[in-house]
C-alpha atoms as a PDB file:
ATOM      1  CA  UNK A   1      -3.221  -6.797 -28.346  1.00  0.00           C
ATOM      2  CA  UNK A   2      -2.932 -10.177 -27.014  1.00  0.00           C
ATOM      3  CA  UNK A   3      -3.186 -10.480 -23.109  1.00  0.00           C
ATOM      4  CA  UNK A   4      -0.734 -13.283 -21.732  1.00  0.00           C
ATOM      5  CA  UNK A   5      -1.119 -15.168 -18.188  1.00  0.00           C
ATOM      6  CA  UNK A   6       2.276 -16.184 -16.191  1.00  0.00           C
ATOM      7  CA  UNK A   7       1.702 -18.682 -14.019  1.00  0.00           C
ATOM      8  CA  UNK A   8       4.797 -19.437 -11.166  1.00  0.00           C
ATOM      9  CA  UNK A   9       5.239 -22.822 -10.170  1.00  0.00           C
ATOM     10  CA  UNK A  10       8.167 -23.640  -7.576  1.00  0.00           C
ATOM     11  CA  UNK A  11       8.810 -26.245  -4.821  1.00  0.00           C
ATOM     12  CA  UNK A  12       6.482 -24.393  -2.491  1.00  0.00           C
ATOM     13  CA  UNK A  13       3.178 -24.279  -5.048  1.00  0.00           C
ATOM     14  CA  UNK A  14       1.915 -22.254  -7.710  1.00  0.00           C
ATOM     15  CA  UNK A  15       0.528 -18.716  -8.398  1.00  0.00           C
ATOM     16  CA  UNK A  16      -1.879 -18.587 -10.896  1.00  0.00           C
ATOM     17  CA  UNK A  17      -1.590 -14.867 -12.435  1.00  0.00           C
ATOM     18  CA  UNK A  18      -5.400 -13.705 -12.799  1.00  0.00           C
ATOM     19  CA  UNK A  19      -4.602 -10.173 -14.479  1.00  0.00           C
ATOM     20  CA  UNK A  20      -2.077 -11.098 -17.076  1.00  0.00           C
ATOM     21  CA  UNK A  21      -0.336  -8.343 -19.584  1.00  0.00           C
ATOM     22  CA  UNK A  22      -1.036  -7.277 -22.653  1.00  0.00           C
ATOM     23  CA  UNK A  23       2.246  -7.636 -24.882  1.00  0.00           C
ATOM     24  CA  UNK A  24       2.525  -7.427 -28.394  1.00  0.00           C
ATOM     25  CA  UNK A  25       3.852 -11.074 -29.136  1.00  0.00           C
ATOM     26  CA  UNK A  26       4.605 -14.229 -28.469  1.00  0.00           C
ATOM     27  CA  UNK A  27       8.299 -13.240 -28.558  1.00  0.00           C
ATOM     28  CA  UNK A  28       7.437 -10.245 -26.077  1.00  0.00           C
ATOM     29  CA  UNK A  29       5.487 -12.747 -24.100  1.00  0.00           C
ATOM     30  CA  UNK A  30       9.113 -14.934 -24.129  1.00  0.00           C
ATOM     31  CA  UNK A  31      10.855 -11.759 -23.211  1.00  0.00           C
ATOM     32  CA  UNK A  32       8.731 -11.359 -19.837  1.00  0.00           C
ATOM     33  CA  UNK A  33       8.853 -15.159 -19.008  1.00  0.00           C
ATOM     34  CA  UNK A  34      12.899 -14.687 -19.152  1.00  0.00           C
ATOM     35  CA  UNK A  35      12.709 -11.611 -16.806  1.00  0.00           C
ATOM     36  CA  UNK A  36      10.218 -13.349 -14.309  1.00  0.00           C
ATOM     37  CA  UNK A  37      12.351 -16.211 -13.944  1.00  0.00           C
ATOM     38  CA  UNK A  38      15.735 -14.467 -13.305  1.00  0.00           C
ATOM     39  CA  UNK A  39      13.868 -12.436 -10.565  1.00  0.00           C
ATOM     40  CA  UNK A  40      12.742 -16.057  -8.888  1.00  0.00           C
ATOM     41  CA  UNK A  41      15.956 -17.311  -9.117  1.00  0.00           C
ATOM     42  CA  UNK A  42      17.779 -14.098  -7.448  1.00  0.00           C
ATOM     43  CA  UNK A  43      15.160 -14.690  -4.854  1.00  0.00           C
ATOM     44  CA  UNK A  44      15.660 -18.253  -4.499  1.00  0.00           C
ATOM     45  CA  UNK A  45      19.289 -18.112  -3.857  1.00  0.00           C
ATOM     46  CA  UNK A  46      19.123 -15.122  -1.393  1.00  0.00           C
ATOM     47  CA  UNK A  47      16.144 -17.301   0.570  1.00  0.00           C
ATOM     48  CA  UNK A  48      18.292 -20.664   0.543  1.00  0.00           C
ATOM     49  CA  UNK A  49      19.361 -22.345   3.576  1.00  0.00           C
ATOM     50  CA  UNK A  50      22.922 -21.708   4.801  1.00  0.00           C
ATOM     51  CA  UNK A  51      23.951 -25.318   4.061  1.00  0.00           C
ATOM     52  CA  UNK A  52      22.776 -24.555  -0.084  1.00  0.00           C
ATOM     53  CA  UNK A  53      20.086 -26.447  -1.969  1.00  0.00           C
ATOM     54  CA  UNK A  54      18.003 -27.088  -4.631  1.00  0.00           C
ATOM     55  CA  UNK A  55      15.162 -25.691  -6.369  1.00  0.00           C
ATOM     56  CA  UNK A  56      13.317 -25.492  -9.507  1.00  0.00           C
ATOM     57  CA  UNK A  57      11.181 -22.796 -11.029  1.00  0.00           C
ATOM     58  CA  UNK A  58       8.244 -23.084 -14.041  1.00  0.00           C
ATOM     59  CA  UNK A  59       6.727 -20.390 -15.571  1.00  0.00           C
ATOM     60  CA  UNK A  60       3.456 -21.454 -17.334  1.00  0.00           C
ATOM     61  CA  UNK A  61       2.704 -18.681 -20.119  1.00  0.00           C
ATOM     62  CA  UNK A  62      -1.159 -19.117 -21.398  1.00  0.00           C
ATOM     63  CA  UNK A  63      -2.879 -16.987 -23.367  1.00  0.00           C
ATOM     64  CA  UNK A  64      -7.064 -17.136 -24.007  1.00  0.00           C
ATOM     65  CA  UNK A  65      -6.527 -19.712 -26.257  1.00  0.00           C
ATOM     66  CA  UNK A  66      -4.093 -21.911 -24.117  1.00  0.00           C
ATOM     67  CA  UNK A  67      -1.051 -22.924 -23.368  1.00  0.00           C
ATOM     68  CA  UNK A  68       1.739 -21.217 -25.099  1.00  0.00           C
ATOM     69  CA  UNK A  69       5.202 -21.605 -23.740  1.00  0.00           C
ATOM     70  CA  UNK A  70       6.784 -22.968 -20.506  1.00  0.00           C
ATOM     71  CA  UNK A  71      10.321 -22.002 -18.867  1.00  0.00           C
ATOM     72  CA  UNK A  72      11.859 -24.165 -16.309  1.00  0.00           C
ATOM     73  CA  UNK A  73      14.946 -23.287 -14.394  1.00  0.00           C
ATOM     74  CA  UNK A  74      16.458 -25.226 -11.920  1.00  0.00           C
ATOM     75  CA  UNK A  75      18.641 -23.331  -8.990  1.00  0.00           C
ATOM     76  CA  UNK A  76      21.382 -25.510  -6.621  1.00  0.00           C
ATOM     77  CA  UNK A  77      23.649 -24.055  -4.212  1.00  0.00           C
ATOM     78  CA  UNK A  78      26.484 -25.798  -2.929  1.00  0.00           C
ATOM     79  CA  UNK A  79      28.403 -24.885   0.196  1.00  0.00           C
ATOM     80  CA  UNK A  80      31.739 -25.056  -0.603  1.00  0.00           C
ATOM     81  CA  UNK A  81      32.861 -23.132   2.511  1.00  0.00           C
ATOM     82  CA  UNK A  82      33.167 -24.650   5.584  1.00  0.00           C
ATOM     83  CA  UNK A  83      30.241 -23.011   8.553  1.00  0.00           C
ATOM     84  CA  UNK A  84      31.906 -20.746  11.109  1.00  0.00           C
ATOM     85  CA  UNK A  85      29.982 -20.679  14.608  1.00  0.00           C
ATOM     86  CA  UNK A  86      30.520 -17.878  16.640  1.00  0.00           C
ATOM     87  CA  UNK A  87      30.771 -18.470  20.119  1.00  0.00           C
ATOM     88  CA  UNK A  88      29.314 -15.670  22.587  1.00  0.00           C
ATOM     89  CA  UNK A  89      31.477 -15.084  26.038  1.00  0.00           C
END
């Protein structure tokens, strides 16, 4: 079984994935990329600053051979709410 490598790129670096998985295709491979990047973007908009933001994700997918396939997603949040500041007395 083919052994695929996803590599995460966002605006604060990249993690190069060392131990890969062994999936059965490249559509499984596809499958996993899909998954990883919904789980950076939940994470990116529950780490974004109050005032919103921008940020885009990569997922390099490699296999021994190479390059295979690469998902990008881009993530902005817009405060459409003014800020409330609580006052202490």
């Amino acid at each position: 079984m083919p052994r695929y490598y996803f590599d995460l790129r966002d605006d604060k670096g990249i993690a190069l994935d060392e131990e890969g998985l062994e999936l059965s295709s490249p559509r499984a491979a596809r499958a996993e990329a899909a998954k990883s990047v919904a789980d950076m973007a939940r994470d990116a908009v529950f780490s974004a600053a109050p005032n919103g933001g921008r940020q885009q994700m990569v997922i390099d997918v490699r296999d021994t051979s190479g390059p295979v396939l690469q998902v990008k997603f881009c993530v902005e949040i817009d405060s459409l709410a003014p800020q409330s500041h609580s006052r202490d007395h």
